[in-house]
PDB file of N, CA and C in Angstrom:
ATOM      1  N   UNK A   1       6.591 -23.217   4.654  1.00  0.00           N
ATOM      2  CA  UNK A   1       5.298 -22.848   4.153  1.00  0.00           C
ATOM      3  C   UNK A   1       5.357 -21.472   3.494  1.00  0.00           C
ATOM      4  N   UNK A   2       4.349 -21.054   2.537  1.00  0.00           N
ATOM      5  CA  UNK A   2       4.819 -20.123   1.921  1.00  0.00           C
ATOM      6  C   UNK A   2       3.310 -19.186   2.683  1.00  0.00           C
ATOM      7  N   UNK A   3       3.965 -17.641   2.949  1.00  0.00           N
ATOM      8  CA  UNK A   3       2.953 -16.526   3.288  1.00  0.00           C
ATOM      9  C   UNK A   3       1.658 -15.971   2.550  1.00  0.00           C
ATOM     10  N   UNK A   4       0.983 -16.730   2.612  1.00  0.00           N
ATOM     11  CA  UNK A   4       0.085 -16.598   1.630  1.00  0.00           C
ATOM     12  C   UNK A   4      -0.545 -15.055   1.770  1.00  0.00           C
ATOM     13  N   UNK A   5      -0.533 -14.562   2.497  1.00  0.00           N
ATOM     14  CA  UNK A   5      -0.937 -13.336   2.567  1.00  0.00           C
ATOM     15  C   UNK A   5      -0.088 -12.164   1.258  1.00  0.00           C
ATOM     16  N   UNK A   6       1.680 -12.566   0.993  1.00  0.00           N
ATOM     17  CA  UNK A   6       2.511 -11.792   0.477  1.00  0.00           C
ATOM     18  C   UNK A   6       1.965 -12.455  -0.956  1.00  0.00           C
ATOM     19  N   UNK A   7       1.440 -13.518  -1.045  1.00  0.00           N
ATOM     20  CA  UNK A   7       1.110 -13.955  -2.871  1.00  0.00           C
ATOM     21  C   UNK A   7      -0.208 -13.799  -3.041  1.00  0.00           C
ATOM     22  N   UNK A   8      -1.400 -13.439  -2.494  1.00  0.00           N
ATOM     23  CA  UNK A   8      -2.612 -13.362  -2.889  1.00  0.00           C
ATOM     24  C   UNK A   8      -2.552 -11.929  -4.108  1.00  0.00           C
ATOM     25  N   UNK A   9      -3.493 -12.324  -5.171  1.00  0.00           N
ATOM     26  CA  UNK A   9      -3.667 -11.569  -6.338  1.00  0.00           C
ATOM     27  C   UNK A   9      -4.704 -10.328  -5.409  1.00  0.00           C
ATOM     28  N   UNK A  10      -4.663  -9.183  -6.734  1.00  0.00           N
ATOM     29  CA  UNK A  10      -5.423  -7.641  -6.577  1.00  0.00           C
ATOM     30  C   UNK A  10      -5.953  -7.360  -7.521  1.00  0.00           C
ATOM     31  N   UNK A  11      -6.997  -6.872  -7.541  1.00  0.00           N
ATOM     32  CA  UNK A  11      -7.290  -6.036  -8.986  1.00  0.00           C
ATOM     33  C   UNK A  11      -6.381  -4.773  -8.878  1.00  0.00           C
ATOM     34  N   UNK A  12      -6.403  -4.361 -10.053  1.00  0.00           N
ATOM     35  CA  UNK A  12      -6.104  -2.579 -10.422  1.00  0.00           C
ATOM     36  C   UNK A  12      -7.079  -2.368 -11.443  1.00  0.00           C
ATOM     37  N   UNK A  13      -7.199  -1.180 -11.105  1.00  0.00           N
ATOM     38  CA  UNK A  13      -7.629  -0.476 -11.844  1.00  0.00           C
ATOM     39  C   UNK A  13      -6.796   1.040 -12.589  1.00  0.00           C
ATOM     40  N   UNK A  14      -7.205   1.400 -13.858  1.00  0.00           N
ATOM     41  CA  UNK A  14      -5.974   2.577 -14.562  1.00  0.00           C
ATOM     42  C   UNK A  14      -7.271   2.857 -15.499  1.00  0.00           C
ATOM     43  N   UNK A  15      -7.254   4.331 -15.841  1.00  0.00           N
ATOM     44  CA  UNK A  15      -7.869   4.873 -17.086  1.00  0.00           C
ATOM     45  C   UNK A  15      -6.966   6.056 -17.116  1.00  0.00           C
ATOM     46  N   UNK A  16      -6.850   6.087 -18.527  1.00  0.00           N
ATOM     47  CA  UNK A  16      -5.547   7.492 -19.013  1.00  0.00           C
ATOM     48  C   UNK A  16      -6.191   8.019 -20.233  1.00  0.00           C
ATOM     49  N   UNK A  17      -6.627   8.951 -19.984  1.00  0.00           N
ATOM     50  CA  UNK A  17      -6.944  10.069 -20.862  1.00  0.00           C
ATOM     51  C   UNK A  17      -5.999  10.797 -21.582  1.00  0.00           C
ATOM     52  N   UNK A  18      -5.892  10.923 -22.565  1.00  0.00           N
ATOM     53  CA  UNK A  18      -5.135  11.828 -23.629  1.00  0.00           C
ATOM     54  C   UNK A  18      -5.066  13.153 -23.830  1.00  0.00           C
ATOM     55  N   UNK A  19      -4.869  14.372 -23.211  1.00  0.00           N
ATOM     56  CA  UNK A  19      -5.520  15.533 -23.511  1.00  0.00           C
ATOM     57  C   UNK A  19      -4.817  16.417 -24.402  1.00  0.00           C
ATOM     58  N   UNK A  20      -3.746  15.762 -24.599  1.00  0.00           N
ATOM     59  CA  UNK A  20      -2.218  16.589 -25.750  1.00  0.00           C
ATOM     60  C   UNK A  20      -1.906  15.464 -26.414  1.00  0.00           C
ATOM     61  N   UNK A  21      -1.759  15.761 -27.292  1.00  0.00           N
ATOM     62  CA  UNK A  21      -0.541  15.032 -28.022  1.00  0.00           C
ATOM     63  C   UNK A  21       0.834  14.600 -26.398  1.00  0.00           C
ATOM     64  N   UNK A  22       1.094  13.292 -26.167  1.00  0.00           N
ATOM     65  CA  UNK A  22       2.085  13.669 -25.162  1.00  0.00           C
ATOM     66  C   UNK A  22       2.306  13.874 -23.675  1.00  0.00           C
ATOM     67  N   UNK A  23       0.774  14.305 -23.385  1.00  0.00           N
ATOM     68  CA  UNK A  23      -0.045  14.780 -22.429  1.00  0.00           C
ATOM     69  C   UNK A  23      -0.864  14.003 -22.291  1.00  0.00           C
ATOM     70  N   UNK A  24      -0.742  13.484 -20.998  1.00  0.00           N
ATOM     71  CA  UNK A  24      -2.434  12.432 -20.627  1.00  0.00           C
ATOM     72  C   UNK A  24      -2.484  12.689 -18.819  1.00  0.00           C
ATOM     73  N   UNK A  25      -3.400  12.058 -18.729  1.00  0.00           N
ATOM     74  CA  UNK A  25      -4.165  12.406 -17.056  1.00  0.00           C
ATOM     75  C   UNK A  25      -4.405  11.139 -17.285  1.00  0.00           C
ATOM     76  N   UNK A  26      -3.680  10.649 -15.848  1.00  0.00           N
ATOM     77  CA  UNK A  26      -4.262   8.828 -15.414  1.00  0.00           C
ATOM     78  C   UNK A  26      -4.999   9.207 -14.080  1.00  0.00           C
ATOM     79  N   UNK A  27      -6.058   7.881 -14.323  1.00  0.00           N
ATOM     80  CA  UNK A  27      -6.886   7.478 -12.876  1.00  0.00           C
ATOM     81  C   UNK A  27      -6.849   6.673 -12.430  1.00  0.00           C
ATOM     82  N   UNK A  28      -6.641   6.599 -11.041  1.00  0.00           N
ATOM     83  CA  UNK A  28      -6.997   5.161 -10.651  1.00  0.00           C
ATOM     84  C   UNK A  28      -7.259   4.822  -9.002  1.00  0.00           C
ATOM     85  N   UNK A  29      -7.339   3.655  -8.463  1.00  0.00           N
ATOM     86  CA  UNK A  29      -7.919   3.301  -7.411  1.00  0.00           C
ATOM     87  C   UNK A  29      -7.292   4.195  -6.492  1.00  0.00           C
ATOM     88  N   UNK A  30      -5.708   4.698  -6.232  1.00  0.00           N
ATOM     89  CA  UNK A  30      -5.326   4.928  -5.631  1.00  0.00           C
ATOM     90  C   UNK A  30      -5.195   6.336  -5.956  1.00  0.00           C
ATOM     91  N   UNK A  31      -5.552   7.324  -6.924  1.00  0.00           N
ATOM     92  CA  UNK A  31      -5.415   8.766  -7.096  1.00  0.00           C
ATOM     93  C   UNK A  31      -5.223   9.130  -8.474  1.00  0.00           C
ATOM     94  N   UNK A  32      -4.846  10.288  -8.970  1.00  0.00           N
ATOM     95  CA  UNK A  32      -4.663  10.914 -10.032  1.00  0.00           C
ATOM     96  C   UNK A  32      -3.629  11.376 -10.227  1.00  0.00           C
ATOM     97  N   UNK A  33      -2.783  11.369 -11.498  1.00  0.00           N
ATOM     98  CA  UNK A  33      -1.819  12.020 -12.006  1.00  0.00           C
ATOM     99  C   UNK A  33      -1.771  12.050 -13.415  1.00  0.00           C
ATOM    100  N   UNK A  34      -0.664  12.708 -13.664  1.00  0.00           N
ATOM    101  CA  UNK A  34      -0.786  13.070 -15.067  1.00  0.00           C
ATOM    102  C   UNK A  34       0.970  12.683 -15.676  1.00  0.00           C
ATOM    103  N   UNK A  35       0.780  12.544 -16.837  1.00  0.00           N
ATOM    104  CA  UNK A  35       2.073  12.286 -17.387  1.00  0.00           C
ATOM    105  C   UNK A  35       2.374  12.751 -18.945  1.00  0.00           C
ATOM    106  N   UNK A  36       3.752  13.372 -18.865  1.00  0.00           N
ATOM    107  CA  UNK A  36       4.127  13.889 -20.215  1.00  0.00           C
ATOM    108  C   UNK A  36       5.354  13.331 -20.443  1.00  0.00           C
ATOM    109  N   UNK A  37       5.157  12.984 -22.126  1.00  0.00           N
ATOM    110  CA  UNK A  37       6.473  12.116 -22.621  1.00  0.00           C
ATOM    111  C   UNK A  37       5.743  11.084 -23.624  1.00  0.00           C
ATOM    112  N   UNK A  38       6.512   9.880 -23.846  1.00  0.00           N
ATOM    113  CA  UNK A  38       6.010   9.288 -24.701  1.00  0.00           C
ATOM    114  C   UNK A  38       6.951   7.946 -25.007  1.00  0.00           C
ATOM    115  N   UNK A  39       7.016   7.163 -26.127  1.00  0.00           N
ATOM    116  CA  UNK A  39       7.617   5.784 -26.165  1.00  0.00           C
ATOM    117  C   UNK A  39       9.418   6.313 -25.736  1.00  0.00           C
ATOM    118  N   UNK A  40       9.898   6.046 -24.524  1.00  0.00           N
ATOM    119  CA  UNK A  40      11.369   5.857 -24.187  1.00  0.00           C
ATOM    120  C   UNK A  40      11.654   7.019 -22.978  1.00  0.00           C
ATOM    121  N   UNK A  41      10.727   8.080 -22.986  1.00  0.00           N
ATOM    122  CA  UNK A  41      10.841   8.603 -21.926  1.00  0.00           C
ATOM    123  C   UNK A  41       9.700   9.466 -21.340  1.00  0.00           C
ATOM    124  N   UNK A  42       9.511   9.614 -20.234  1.00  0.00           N
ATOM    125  CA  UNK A  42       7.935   9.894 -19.330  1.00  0.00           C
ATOM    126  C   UNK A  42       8.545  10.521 -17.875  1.00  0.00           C
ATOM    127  N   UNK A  43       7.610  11.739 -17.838  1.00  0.00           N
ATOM    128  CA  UNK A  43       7.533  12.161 -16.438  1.00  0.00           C
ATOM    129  C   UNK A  43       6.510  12.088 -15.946  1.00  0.00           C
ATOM    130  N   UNK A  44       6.098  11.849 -14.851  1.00  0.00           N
ATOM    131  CA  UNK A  44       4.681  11.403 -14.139  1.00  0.00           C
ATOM    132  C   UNK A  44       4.784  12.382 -12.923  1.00  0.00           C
ATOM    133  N   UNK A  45       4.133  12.946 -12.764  1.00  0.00           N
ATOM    134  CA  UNK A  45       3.859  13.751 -11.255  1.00  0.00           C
ATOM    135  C   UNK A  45       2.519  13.114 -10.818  1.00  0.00           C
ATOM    136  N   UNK A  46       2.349  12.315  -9.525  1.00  0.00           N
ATOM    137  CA  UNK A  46       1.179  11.987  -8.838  1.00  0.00           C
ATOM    138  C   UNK A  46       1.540  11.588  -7.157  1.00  0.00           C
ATOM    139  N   UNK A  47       0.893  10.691  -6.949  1.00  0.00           N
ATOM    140  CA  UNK A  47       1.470  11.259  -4.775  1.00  0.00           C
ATOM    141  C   UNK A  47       2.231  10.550  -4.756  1.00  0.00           C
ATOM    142  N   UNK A  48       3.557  10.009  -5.322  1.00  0.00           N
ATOM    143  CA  UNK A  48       4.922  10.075  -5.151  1.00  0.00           C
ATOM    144  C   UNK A  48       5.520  10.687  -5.497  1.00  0.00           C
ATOM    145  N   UNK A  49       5.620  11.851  -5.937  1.00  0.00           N
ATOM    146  CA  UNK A  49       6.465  12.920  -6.861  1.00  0.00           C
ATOM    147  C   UNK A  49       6.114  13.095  -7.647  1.00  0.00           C
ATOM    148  N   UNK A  50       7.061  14.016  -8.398  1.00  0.00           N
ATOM    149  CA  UNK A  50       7.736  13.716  -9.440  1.00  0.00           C
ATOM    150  C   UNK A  50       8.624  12.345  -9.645  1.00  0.00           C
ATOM    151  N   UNK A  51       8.218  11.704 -10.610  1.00  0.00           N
ATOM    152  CA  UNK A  51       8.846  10.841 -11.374  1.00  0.00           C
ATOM    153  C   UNK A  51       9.526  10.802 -12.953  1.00  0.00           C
ATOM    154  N   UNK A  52      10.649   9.936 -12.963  1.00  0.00           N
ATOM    155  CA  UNK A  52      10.834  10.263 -14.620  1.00  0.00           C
ATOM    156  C   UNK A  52      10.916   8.619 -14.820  1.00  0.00           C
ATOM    157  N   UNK A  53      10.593   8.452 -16.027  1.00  0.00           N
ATOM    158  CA  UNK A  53      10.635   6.909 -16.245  1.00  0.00           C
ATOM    159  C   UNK A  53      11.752   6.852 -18.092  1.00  0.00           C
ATOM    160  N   UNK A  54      12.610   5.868 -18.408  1.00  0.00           N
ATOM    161  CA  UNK A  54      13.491   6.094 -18.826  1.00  0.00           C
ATOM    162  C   UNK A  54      13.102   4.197 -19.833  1.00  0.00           C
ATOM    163  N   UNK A  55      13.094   3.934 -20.813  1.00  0.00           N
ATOM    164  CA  UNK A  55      12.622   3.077 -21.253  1.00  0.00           C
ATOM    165  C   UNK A  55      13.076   2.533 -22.140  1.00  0.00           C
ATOM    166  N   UNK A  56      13.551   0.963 -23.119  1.00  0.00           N
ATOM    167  CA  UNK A  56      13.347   1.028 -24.629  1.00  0.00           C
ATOM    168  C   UNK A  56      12.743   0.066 -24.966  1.00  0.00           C
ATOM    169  N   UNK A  57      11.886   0.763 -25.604  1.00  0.00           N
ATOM    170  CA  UNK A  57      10.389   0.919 -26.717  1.00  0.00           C
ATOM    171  C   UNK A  57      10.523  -0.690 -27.116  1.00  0.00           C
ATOM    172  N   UNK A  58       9.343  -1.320 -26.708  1.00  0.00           N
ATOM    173  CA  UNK A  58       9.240  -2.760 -27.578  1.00  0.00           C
ATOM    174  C   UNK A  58      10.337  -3.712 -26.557  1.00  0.00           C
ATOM    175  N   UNK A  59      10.704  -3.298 -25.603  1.00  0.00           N
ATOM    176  CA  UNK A  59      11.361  -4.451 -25.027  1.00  0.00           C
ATOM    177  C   UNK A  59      10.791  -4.987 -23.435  1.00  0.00           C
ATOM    178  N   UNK A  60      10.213  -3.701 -22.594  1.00  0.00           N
ATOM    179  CA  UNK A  60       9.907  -3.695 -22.139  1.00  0.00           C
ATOM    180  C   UNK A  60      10.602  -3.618 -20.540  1.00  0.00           C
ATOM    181  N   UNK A  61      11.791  -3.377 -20.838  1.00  0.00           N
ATOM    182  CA  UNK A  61      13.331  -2.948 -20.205  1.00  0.00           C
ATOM    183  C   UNK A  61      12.899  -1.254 -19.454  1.00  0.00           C
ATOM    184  N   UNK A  62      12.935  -1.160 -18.387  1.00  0.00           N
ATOM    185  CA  UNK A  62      12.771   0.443 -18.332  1.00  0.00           C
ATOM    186  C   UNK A  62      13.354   0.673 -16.742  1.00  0.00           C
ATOM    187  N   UNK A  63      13.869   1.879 -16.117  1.00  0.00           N
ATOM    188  CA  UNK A  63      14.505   2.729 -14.903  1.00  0.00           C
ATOM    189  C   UNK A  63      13.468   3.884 -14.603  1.00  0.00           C
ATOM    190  N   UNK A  64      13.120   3.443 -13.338  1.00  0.00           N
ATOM    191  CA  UNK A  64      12.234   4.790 -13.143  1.00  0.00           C
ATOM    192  C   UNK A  64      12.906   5.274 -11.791  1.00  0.00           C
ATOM    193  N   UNK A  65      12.784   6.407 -11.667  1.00  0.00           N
ATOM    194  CA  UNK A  65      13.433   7.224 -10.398  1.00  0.00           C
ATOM    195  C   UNK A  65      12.627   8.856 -10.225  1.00  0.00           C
ATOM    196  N   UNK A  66      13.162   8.792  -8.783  1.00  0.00           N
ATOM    197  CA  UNK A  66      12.282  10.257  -8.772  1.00  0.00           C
ATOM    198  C   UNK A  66      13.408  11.037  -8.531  1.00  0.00           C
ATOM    199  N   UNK A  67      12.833  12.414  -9.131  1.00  0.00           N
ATOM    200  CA  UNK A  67      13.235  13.491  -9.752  1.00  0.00           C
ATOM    201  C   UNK A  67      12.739  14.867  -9.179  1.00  0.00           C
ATOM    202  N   UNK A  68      13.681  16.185  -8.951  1.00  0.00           N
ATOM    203  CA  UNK A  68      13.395  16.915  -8.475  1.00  0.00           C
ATOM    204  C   UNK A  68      12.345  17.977  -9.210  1.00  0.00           C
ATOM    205  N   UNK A  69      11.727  19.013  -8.507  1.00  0.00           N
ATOM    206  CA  UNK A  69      11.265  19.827  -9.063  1.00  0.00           C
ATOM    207  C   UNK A  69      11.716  21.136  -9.616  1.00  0.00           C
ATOM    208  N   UNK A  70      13.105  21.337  -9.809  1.00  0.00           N
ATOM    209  CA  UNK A  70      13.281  22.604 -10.287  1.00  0.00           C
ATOM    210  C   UNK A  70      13.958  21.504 -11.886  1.00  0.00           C
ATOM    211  N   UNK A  71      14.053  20.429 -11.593  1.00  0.00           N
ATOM    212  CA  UNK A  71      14.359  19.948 -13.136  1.00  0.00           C
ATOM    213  C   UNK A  71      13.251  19.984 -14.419  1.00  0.00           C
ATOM    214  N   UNK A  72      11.719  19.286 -13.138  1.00  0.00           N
ATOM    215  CA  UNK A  72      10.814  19.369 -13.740  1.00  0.00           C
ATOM    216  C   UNK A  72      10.627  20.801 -14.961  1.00  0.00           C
ATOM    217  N   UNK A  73      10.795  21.789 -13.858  1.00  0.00           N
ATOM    218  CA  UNK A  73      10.651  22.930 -14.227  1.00  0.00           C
ATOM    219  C   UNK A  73      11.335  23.550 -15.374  1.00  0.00           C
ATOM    220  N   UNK A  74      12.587  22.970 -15.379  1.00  0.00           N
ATOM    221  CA  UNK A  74      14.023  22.923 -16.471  1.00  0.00           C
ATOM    222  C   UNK A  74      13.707  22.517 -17.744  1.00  0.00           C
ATOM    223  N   UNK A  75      12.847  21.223 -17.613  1.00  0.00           N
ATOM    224  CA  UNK A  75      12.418  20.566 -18.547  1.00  0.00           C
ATOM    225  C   UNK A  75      11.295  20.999 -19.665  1.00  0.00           C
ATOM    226  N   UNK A  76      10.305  21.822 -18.419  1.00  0.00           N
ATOM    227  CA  UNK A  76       9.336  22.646 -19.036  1.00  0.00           C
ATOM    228  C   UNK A  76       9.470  23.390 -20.106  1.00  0.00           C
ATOM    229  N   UNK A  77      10.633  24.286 -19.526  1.00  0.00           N
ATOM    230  CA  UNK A  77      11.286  25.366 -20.050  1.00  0.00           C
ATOM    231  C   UNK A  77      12.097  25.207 -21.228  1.00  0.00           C
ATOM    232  N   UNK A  78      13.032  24.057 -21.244  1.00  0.00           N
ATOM    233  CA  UNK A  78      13.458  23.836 -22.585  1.00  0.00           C
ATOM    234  C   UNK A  78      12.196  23.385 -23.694  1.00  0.00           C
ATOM    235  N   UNK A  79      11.606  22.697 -23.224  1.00  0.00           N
ATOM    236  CA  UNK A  79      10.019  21.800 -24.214  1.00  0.00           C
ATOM    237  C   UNK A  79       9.874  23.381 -24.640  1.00  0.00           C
ATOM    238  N   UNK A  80       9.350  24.460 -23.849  1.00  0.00           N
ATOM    239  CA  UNK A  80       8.636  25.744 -24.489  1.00  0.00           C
ATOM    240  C   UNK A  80       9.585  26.535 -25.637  1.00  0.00           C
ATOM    241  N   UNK A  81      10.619  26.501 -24.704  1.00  0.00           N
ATOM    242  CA  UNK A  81      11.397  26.808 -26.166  1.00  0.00           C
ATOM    243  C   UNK A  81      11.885  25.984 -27.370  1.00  0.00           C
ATOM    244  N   UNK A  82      11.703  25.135 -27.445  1.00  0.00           N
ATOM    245  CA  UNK A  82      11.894  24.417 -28.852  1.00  0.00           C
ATOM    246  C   UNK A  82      10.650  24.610 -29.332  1.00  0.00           C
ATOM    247  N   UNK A  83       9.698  24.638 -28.797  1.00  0.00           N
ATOM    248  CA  UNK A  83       8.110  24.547 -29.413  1.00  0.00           C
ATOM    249  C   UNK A  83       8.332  26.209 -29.953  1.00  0.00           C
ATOM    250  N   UNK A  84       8.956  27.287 -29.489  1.00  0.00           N
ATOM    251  CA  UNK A  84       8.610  28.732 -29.763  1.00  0.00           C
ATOM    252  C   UNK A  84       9.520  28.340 -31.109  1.00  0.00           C
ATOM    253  N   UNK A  85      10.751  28.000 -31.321  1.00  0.00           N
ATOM    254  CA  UNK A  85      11.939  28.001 -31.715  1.00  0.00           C
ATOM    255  C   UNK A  85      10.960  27.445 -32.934  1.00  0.00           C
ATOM    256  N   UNK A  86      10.363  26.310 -32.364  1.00  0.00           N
ATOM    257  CA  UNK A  86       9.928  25.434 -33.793  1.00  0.00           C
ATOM    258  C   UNK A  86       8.807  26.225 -34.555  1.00  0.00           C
ATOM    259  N   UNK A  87       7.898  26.913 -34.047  1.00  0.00           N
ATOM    260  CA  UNK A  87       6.753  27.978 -34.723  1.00  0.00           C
ATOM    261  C   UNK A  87       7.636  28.682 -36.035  1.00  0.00           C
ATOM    262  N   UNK A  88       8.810  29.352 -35.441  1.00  0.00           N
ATOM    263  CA  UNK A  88       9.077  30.344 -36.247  1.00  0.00           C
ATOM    264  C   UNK A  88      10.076  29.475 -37.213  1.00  0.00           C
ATOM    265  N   UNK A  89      10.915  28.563 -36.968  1.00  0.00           N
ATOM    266  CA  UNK A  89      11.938  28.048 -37.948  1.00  0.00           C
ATOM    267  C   UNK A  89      11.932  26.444 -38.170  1.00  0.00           C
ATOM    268  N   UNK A  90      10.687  25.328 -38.453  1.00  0.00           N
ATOM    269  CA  UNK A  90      10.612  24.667 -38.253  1.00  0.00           C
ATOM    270  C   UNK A  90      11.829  23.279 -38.842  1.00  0.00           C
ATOM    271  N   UNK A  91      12.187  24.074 -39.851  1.00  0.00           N
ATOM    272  CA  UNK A  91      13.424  23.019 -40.607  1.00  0.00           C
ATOM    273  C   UNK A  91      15.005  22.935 -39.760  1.00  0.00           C
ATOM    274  N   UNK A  92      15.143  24.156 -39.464  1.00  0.00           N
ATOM    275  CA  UNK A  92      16.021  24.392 -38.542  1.00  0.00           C
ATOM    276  C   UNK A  92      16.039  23.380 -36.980  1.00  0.00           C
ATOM    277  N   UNK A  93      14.901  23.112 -36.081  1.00  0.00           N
ATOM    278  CA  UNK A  93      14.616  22.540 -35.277  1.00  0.00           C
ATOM    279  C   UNK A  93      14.508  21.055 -35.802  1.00  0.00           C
ATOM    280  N   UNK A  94      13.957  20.705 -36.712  1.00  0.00           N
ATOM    281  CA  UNK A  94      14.378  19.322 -37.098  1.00  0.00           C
ATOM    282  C   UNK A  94      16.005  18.843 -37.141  1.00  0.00           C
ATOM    283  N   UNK A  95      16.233  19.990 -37.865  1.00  0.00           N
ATOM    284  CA  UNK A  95      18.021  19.604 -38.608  1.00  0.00           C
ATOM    285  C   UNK A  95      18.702  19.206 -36.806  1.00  0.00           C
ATOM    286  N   UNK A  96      18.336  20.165 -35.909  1.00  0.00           N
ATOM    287  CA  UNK A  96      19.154  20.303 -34.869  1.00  0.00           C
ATOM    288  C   UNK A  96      19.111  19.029 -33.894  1.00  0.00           C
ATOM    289  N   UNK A  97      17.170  18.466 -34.046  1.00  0.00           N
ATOM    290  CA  UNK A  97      16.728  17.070 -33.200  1.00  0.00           C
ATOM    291  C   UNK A  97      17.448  16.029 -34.275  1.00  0.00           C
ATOM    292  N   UNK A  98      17.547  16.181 -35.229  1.00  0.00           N
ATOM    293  CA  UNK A  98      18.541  14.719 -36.066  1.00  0.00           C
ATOM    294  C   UNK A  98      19.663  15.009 -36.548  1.00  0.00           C
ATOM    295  N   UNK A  99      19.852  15.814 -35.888  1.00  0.00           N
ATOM    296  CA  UNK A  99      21.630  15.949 -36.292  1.00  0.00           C
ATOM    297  C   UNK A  99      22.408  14.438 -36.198  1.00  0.00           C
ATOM    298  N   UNK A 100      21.987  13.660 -35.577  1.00  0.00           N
ATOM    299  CA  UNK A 100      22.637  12.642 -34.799  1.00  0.00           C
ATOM    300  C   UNK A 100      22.706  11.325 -36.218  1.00  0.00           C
ATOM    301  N   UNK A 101      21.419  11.310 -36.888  1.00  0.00           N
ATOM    302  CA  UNK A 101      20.682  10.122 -37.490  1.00  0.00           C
ATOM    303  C   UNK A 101      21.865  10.133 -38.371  1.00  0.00           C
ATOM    304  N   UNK A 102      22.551   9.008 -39.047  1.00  0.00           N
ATOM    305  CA  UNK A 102      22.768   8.835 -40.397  1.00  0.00           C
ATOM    306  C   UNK A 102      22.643   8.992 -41.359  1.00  0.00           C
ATOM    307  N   UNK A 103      22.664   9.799 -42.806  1.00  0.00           N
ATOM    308  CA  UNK A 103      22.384  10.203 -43.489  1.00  0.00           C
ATOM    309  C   UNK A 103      22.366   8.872 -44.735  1.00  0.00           C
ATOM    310  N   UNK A 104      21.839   7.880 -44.564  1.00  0.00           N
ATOM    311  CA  UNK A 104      22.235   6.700 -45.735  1.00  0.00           C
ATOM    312  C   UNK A 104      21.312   6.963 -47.034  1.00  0.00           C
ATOM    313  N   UNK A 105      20.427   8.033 -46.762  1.00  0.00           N
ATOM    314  CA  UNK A 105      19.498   8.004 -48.367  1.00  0.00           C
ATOM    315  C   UNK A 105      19.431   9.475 -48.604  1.00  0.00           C
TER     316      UNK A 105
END
């Protein structure tokens, strides 16, 4: 016989607010958190941690794991400096994020 208790359906509930570019605040039945990142990679801090979620885009394939807080913090810290880096030299900071791409045109 099968446990019917382990297959009965739930609602959820989720609302995610946008407040950055990148930046959003989720709600839901069970609490609040917030998450920064975007299509392929996401950190979420809410009452399991820190989380990082690791993804590719359109497939629906993704690794999530939790993650410490002085990385969090690591992470911060590099984001601020590319953002300072990018104010003052913005072509430079491109050249350096696509160094990688192919040059076919």
């Amino acid at each position: 016989m099968i446990d019917e208790e382990k297959h009965m359906g739930y609602f959820r509930f989720r609302k995610t607010f946008s407040i950055l570019p990148g930046v959003r605040i989720n709600l839901s039945k069970t609490g609040v958190s917030s998450s920064i990142g975007g299509h392929g990679a996401t950190v979420n801090v809410g009452k399991n941690g820190p989380m990082v979620t690791l993804g590719v885009p359109g497939t629906g394939l993704s690794y999530r794991t939790p993650i410490s807080v002085a990385l969090i913090i690591a992470l911060v810290l590099i984001a601020a400096v590319a953002g300072l880096a990018y104010f003052f030299a913005p072509d430079t900071v491109r050249a350096l994020l696509h160094w990688w791409q192919p040059r076919w045109f």
